[in-house]
C-alpha atoms as a PDB file:
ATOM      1  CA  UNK A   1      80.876  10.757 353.747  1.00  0.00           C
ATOM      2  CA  UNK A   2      83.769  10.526 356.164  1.00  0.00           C
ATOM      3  CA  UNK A   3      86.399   9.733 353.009  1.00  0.00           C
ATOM      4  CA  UNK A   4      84.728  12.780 351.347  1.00  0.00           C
ATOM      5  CA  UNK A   5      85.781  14.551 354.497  1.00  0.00           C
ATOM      6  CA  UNK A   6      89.077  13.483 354.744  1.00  0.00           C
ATOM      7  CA  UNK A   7      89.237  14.527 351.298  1.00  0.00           C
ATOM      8  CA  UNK A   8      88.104  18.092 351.923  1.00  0.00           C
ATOM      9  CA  UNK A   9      90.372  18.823 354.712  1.00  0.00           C
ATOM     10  CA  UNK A  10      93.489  18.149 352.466  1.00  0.00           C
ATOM     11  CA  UNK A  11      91.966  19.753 350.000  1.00  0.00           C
ATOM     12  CA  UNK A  12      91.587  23.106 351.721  1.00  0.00           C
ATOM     13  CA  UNK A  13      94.977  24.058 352.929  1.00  0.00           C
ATOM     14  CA  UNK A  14      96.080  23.215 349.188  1.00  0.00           C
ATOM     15  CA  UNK A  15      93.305  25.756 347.931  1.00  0.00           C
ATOM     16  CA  UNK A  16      94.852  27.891 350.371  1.00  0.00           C
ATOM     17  CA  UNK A  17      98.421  27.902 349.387  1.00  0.00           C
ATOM     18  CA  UNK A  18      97.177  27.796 345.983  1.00  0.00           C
ATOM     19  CA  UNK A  19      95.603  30.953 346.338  1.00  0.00           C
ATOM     20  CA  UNK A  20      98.178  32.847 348.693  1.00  0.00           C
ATOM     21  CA  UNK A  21     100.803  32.057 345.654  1.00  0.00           C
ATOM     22  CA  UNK A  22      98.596  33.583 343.356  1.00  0.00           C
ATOM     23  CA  UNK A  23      98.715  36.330 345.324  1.00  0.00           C
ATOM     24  CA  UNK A  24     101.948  36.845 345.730  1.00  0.00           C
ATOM     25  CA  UNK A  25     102.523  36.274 341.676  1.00  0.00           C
ATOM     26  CA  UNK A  26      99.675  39.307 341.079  1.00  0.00           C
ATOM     27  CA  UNK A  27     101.385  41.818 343.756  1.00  0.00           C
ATOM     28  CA  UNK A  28     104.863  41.177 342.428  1.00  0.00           C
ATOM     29  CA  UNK A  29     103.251  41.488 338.438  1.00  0.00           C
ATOM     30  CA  UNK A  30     101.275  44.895 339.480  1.00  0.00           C
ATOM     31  CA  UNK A  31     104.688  45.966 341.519  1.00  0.00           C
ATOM     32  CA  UNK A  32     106.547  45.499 338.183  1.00  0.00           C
ATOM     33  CA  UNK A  33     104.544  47.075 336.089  1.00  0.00           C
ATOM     34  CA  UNK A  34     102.767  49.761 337.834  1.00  0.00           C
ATOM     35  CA  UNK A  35      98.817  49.784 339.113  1.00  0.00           C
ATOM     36  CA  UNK A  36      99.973  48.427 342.871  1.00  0.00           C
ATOM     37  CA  UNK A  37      98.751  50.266 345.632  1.00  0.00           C
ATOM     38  CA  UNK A  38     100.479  51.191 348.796  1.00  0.00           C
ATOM     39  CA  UNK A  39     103.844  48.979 348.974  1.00  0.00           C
ATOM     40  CA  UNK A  40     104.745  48.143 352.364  1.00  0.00           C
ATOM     41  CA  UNK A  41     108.065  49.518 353.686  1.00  0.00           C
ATOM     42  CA  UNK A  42     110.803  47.517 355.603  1.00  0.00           C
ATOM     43  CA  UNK A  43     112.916  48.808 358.542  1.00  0.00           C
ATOM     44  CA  UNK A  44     116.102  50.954 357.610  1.00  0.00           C
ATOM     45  CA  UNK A  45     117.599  48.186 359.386  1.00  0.00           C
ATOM     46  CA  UNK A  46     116.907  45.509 357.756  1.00  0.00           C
ATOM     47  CA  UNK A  47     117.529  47.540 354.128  1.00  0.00           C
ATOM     48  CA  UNK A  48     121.064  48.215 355.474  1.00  0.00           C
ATOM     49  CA  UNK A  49     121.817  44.707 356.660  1.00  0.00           C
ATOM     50  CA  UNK A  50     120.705  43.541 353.032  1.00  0.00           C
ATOM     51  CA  UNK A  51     122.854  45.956 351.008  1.00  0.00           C
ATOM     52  CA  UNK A  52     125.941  44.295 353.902  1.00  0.00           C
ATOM     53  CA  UNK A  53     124.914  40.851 352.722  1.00  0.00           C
ATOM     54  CA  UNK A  54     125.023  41.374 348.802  1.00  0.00           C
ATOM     55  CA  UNK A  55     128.486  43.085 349.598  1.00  0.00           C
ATOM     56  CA  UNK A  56     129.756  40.532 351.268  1.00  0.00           C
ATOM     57  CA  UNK A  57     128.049  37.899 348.715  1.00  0.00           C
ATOM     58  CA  UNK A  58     129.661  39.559 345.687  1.00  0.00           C
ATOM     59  CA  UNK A  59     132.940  39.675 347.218  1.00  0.00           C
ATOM     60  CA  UNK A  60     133.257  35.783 348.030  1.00  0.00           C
ATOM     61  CA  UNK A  61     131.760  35.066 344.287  1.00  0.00           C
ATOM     62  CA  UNK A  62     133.884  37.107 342.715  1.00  0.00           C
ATOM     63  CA  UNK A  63     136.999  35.832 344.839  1.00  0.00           C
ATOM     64  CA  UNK A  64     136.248  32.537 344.929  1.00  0.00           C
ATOM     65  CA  UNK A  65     135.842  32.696 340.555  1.00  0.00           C
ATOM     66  CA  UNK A  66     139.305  34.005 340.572  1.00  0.00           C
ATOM     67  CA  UNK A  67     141.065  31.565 343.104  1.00  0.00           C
ATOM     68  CA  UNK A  68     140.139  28.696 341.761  1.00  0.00           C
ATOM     69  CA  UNK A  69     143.065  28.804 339.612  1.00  0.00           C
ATOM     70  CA  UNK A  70     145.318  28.066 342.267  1.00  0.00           C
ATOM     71  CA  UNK A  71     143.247  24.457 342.127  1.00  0.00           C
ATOM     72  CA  UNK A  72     144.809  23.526 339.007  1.00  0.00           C
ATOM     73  CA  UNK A  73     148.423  22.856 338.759  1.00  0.00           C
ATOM     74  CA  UNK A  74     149.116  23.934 335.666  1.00  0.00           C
ATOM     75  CA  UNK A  75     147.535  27.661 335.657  1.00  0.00           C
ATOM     76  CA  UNK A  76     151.271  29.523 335.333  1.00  0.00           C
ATOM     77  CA  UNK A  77     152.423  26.509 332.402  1.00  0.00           C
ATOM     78  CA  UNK A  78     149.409  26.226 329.748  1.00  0.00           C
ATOM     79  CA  UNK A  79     152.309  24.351 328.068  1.00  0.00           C
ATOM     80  CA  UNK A  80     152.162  21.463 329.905  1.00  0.00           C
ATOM     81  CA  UNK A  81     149.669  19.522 327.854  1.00  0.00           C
ATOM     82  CA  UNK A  82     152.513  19.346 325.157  1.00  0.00           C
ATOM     83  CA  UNK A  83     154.547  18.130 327.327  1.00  0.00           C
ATOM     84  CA  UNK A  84     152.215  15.657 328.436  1.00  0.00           C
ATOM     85  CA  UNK A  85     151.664  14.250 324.257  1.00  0.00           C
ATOM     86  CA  UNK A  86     155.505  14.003 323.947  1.00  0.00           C
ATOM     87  CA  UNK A  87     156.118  12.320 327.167  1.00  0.00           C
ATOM     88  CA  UNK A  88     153.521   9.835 326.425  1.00  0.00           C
ATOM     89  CA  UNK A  89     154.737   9.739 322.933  1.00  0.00           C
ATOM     90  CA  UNK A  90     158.397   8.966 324.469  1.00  0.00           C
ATOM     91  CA  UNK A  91     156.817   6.106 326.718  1.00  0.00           C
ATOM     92  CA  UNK A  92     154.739   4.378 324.139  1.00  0.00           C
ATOM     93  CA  UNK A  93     157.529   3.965 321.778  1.00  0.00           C
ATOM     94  CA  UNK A  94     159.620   2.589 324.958  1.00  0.00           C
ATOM     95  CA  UNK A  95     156.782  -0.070 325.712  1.00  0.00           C
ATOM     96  CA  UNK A  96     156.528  -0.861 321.957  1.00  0.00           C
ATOM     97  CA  UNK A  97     160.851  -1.834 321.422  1.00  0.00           C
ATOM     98  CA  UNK A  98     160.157  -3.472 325.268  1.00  0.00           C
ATOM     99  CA  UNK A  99     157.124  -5.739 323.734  1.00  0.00           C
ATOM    100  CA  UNK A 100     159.591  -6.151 320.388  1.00  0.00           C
ATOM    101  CA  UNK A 101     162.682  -7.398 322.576  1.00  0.00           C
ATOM    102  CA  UNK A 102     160.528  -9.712 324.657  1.00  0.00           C
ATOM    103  CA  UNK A 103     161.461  -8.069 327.560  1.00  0.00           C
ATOM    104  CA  UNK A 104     159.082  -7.209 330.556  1.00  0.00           C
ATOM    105  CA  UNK A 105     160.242  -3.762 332.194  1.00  0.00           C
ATOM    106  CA  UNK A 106     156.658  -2.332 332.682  1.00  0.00           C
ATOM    107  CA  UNK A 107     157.972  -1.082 336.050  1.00  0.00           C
ATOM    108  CA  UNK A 108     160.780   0.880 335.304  1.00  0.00           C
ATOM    109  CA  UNK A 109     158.461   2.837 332.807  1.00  0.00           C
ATOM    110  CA  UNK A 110     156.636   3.581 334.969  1.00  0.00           C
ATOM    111  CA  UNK A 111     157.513   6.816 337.441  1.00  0.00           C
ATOM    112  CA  UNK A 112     156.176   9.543 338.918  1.00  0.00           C
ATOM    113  CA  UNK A 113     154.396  12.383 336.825  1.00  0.00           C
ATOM    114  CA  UNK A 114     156.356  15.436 337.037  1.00  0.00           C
ATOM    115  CA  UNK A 115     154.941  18.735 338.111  1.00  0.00           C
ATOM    116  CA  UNK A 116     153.081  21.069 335.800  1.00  0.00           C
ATOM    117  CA  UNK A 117     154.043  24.253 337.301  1.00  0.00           C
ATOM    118  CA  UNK A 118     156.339  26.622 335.157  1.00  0.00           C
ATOM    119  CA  UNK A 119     159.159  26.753 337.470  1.00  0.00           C
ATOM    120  CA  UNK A 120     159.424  22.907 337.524  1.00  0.00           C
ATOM    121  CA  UNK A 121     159.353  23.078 333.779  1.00  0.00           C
ATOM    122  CA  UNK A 122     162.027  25.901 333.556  1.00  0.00           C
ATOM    123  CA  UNK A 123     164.022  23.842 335.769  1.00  0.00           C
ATOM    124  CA  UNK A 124     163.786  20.267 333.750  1.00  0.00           C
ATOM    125  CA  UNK A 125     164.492  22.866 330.589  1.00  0.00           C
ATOM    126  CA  UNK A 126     167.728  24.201 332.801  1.00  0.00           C
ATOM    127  CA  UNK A 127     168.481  20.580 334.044  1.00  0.00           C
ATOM    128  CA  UNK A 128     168.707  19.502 330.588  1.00  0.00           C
ATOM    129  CA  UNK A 129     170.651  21.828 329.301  1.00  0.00           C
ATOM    130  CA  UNK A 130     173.452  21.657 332.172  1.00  0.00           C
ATOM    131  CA  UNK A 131     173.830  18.204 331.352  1.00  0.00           C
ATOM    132  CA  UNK A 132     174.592  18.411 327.524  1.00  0.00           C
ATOM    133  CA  UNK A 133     176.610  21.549 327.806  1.00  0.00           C
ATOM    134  CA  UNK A 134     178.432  19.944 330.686  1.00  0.00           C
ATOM    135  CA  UNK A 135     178.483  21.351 334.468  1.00  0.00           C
ATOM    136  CA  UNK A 136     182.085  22.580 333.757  1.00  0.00           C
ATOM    137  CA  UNK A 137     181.155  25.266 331.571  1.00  0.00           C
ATOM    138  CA  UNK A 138     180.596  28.424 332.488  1.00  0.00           C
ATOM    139  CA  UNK A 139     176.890  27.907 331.003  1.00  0.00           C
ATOM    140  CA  UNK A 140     176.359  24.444 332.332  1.00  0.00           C
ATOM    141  CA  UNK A 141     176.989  25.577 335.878  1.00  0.00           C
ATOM    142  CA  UNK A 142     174.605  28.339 335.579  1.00  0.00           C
ATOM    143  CA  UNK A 143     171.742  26.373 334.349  1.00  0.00           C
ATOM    144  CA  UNK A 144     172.500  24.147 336.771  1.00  0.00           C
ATOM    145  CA  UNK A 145     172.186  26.940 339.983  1.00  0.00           C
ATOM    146  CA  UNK A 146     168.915  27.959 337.841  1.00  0.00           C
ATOM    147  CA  UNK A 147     167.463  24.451 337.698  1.00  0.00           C
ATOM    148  CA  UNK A 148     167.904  23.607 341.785  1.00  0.00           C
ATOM    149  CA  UNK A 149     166.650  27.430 342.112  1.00  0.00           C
ATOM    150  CA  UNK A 150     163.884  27.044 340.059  1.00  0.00           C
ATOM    151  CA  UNK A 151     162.625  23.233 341.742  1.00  0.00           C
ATOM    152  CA  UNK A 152     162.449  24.722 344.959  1.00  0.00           C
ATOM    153  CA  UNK A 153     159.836  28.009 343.831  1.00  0.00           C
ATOM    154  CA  UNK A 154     158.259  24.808 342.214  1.00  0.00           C
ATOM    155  CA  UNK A 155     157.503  22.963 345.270  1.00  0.00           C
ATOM    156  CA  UNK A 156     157.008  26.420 347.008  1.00  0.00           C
ATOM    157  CA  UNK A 157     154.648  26.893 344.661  1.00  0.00           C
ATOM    158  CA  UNK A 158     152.381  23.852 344.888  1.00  0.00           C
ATOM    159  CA  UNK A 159     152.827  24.508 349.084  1.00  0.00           C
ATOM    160  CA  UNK A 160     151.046  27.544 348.624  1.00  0.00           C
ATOM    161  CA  UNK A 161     148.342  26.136 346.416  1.00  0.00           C
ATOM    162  CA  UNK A 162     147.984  23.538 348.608  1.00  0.00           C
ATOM    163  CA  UNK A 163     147.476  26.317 351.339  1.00  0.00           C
ATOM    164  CA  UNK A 164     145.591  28.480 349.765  1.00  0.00           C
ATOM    165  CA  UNK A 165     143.133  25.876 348.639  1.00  0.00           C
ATOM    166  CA  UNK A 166     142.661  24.487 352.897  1.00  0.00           C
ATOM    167  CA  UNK A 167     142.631  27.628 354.272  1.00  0.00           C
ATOM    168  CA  UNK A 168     141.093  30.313 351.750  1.00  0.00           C
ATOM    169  CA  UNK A 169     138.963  28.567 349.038  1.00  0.00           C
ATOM    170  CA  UNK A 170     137.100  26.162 350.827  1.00  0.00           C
ATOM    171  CA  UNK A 171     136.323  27.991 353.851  1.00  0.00           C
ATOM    172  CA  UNK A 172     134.879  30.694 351.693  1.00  0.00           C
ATOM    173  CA  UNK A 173     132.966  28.521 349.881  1.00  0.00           C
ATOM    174  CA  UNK A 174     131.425  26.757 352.782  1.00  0.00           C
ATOM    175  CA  UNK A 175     130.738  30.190 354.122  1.00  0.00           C
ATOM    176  CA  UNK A 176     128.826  30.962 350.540  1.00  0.00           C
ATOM    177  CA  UNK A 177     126.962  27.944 350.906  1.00  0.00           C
ATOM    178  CA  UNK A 178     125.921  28.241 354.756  1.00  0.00           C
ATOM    179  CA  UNK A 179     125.601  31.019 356.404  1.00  0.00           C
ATOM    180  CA  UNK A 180     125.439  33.691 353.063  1.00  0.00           C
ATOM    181  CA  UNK A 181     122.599  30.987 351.880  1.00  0.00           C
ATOM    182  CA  UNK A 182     121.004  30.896 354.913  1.00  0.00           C
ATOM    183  CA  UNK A 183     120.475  34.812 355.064  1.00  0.00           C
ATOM    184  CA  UNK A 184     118.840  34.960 351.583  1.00  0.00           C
ATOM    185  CA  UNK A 185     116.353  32.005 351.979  1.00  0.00           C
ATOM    186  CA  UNK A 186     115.467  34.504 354.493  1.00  0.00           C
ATOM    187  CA  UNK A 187     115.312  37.554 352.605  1.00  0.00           C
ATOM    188  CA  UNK A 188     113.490  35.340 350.628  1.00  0.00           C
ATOM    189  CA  UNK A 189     111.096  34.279 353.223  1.00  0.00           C
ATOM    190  CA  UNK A 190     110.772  38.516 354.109  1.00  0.00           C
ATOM    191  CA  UNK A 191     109.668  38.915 350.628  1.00  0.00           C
ATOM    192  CA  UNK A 192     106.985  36.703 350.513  1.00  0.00           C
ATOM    193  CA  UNK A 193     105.952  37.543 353.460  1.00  0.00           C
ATOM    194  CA  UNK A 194     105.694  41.282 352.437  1.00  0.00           C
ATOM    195  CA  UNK A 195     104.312  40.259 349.231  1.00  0.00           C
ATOM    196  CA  UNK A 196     101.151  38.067 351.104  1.00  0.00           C
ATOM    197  CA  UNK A 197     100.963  41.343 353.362  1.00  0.00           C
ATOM    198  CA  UNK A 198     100.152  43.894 350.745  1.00  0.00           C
ATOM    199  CA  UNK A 199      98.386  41.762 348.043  1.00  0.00           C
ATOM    200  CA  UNK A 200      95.680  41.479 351.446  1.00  0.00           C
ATOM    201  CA  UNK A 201      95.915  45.037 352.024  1.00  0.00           C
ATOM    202  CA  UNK A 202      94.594  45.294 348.096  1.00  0.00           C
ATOM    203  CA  UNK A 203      92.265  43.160 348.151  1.00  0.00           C
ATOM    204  CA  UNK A 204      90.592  45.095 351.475  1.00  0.00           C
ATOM    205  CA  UNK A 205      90.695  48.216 348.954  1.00  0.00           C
ATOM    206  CA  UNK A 206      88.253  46.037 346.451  1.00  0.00           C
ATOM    207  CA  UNK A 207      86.638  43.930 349.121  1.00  0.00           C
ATOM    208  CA  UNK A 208      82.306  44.191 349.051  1.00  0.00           C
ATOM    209  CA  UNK A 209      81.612  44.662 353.294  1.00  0.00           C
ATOM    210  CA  UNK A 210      80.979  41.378 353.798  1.00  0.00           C
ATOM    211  CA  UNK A 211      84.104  40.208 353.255  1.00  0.00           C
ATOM    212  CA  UNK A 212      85.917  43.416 354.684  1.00  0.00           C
ATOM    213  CA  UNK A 213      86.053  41.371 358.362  1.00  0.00           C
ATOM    214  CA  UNK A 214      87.807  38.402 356.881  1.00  0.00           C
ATOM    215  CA  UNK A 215      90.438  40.178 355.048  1.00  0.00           C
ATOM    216  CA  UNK A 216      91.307  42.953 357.998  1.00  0.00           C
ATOM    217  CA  UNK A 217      91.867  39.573 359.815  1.00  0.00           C
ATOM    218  CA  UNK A 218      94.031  38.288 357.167  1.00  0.00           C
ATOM    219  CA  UNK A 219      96.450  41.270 357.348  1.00  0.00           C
ATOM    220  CA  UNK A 220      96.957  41.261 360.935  1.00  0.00           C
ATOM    221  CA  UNK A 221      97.786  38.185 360.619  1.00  0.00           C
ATOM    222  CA  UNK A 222      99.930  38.883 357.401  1.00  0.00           C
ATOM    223  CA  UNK A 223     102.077  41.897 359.813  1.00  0.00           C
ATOM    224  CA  UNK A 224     103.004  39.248 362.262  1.00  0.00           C
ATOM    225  CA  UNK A 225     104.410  36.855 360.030  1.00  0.00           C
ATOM    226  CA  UNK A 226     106.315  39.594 358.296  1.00  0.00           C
ATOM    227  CA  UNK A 227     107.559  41.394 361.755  1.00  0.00           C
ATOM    228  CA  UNK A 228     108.551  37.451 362.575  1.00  0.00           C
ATOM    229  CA  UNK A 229     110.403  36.696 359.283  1.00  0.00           C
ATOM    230  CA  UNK A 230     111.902  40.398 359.281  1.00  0.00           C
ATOM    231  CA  UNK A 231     113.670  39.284 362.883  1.00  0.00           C
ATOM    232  CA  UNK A 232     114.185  35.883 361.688  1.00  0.00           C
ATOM    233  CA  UNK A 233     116.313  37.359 358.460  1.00  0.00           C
ATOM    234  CA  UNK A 234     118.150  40.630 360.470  1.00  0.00           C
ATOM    235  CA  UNK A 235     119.597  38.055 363.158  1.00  0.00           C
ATOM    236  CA  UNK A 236     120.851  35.392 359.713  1.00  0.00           C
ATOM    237  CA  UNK A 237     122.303  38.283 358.612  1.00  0.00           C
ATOM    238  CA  UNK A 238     123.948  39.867 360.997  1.00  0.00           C
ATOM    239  CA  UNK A 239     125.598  36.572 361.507  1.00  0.00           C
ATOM    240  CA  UNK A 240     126.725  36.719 357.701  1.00  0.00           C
ATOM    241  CA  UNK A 241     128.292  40.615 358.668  1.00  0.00           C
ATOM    242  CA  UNK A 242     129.698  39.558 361.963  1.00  0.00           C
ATOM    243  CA  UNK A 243     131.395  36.495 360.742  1.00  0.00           C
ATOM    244  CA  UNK A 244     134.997  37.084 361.226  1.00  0.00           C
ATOM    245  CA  UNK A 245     135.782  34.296 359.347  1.00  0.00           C
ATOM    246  CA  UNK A 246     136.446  35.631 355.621  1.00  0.00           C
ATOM    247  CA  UNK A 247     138.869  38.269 357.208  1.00  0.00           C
ATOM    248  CA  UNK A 248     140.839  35.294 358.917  1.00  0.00           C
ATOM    249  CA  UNK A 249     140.735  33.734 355.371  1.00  0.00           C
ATOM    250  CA  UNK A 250     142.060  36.787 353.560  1.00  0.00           C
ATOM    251  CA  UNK A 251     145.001  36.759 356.212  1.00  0.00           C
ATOM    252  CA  UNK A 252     145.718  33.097 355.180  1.00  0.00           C
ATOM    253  CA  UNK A 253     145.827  33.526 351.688  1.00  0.00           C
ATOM    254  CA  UNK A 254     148.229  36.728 352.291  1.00  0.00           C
ATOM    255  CA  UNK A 255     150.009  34.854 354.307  1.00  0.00           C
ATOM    256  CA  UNK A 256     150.571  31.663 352.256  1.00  0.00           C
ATOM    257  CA  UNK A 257     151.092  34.398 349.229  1.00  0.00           C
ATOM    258  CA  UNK A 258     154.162  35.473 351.574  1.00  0.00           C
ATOM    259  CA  UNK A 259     155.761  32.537 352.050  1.00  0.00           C
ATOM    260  CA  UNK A 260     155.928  31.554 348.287  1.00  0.00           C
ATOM    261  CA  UNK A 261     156.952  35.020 347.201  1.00  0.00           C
ATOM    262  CA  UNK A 262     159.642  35.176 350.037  1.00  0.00           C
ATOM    263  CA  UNK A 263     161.204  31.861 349.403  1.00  0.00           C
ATOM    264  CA  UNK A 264     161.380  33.191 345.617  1.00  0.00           C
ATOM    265  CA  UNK A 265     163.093  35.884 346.735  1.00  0.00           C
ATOM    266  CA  UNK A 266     165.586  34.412 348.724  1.00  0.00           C
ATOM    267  CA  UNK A 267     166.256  31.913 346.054  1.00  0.00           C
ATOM    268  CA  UNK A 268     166.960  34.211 343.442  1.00  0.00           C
ATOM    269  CA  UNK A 269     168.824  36.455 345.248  1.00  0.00           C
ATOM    270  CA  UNK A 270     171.254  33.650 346.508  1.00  0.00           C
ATOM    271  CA  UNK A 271     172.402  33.168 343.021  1.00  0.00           C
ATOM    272  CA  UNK A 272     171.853  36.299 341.238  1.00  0.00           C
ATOM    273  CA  UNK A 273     175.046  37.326 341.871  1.00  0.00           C
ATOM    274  CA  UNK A 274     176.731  34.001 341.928  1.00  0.00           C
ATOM    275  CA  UNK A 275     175.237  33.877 337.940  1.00  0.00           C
ATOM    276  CA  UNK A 276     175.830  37.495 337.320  1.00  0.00           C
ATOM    277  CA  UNK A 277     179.886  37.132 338.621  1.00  0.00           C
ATOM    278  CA  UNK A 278     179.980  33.777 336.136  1.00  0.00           C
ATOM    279  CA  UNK A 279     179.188  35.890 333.184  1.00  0.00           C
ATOM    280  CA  UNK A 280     181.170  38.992 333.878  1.00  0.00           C
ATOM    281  CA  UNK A 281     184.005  36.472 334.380  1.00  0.00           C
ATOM    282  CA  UNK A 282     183.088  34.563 330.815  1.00  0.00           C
ATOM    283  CA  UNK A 283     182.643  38.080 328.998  1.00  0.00           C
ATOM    284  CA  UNK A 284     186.575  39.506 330.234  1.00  0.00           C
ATOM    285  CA  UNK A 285     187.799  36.000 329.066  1.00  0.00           C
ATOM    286  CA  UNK A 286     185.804  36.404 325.816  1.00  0.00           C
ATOM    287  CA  UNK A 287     187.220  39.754 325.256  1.00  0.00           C
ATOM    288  CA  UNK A 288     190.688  39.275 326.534  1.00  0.00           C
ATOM    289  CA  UNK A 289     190.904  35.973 323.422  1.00  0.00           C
ATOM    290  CA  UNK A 290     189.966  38.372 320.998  1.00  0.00           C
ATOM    291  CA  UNK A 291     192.667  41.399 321.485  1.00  0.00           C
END
C-alpha cells in the first residue's frame, strides 16, 4: 500500500505537467488556426521591449555572419591554396633529392609558413621580381619599394584581424549567447505562461458547474505566474537594450578598421610619388633614345 503510494504521488505531478502541455499544444493549435477564444493581451511594455530584443538579436546575427571572415587569414587571397600545392610540391621534391643524396637536412626544410593575406602575396610576387630584374633597374627598385610597402599592410592586416576578432567578434558572440539568450528563454517562459492562462480561461467557457470552482482557481493562479514571468522577462530584457556593450564593440572594430586603413595610407602615399618620379624619369630616357 505505502509503495503504491509513493507511486501515486510521482505519478500525479507527471499527469499534471502532462496535461498542462497538452494544453498549451491545443491553445497554440486553435490560436493558429482560428476557433480560440479570448487571447490574452500583454503590456505595451513588454511588446516594445520584445520588438528592442529581436532588433538587437538580428543585428549581432547578421554581424557576427559577416565578420567571421576576418577569422580566416586568407579571406582577401582565395589564391592561396595554390600556393599552398606548389609550395608543398617544391618541398617534397627537396626531401626526395635530400633522401637520394643521403643527406639529412630535415631542418632547414623546414620554416615558417608564410602569410595568406593578399598583400603578403603581392609582396613575395614584388620581392621576386626585384630580385631577377635586379634592384638597379628602374623596375627592380620599384618592386622592391612595393614589396616592403606591401609586407607591412600585410602584418597591418593580420593586427587588425587579430583585433577585431578580441574585441568585436567574440564579445558579440558571448553577448548572443548570454544575455540575448537569456531574454528569450524568457519570452519563452511569458509564452507559456500566457498559453496555460488562456487554454484555463477556455476550458471555464466549457466547464459543467461542478468543475467551474476548480478551474476559476486555476486561472488566478495562471495570472500570477504570467504577471511573475512578464517581470521576470521585461527586467532580462531591458538588460539586453541597456547593455552598452555592443556599441563599445562597434567602436573597436571602427577603430581597429582605422588603424589598418591608415597605416595603408601612409604606406602608399610614402612611395607613390617616389614610384611615380621613377617612371616619369624611365619614360623621358625612353623617349629621349628613340629621337
Amino acid at each position: 500500500m505505502d509503495s503504491f503510494s509513493a507511486f501515486s504521488q510521482k505519478l500525479n505531478p507527471l499527469a499534471k505537467r502532462l496535461t498542462q502541455s497538452f494544453g498549451q499544444a491545443r491553445q497554440l493549435a486553435q490560436e493558429k488556426f482560428g476557433g480560440a477564444g479570448e487571447i490574452t493581451p500583454l503590456p505595451q511594455e513588454y511588446t516594445d521591449l520584445e520588438k528592442k530584443v529581436e532588433a538587437i538579436r538580428s543585428i549581432h546575427v547578421n554581424l557576427l555572419k559577416v565578420t567571421r571572415v576576418f577569422m580566416s587569414e586568407s579571406y582577401d587571397y582565395p589564391l592561396h591554396l595554390q600556393d599552398s600545392l606548389a609550395d608543398v610540391s617544391r618541398t617534397l621534391v627537396k626531401e626526395f633529392k635530400q633522401i637520394a643524396l643521403g643527406e639529412p637536412g630535415q631542418d632547414e626544410l623546414e620554416s615558417e609558413e608564410a602569410p595568406k593575406t593578399l598583400s603578403h602575396a603581392l609582396s613575395r610576387a614584388s620581392s621576386k621580381g626585384a630580385e631577377e630584374v635586379g634592384l638597379e633597374e628602374p623596375l627592380g627598385a620599384a618592386l622592391g619599394k612595393f614589396s616592403a610597402a606591401q609586407e607591412k599592410i600585410g602584418d597591418e592586416r593580420m593586427t587588425m584581424d587579430n583585433d577585431i576578432m578580441k574585441k568585436f567578434i567574440h564579445p558579440f558572440d558571448n553577448t548572443l549567447s548570454t544575455s540575448i539568450q537569456a531574454a528569450l528563454r524568457d519570452q519563452k517562459k511569458v509564452n507559456t505562461a500566457r498559453l496555460n492562462l488562456d487554454a484555463a480561461k477556455n476550458n471555464l467557457s466549457n466547464a459543467t458547474p461542478d468543475k467551474a470552482e476548480a478551474i476559476k482557481l486555476e486561472i488566478e493562479q495562471a495570472e500570477i505566474k504570467l504577471l511573475s514571468a512578464i517581470e521576470e522577462a521585461k527586467i532580462s530584457m531591458r538588460a539586453v537594450v541597456e547593455n552598452p556593450e555592443p556599441l563599445r564593440n562597434l567602436a573597436d572594430l571602427v577603430m581597429a578598421q582605422l588603424a589598418y586603413y591608415k597605416l595603408g595610407f601612409e604606406v602608399l602615399s610614402e612611395i607613390a610619388p617616389e614610384i611615380d618620379e621613377m617612371q616619369v624619369t624611365q619614360e623621358a630616357l625612353y623617349r629621349k633614345s628613340r629621337e
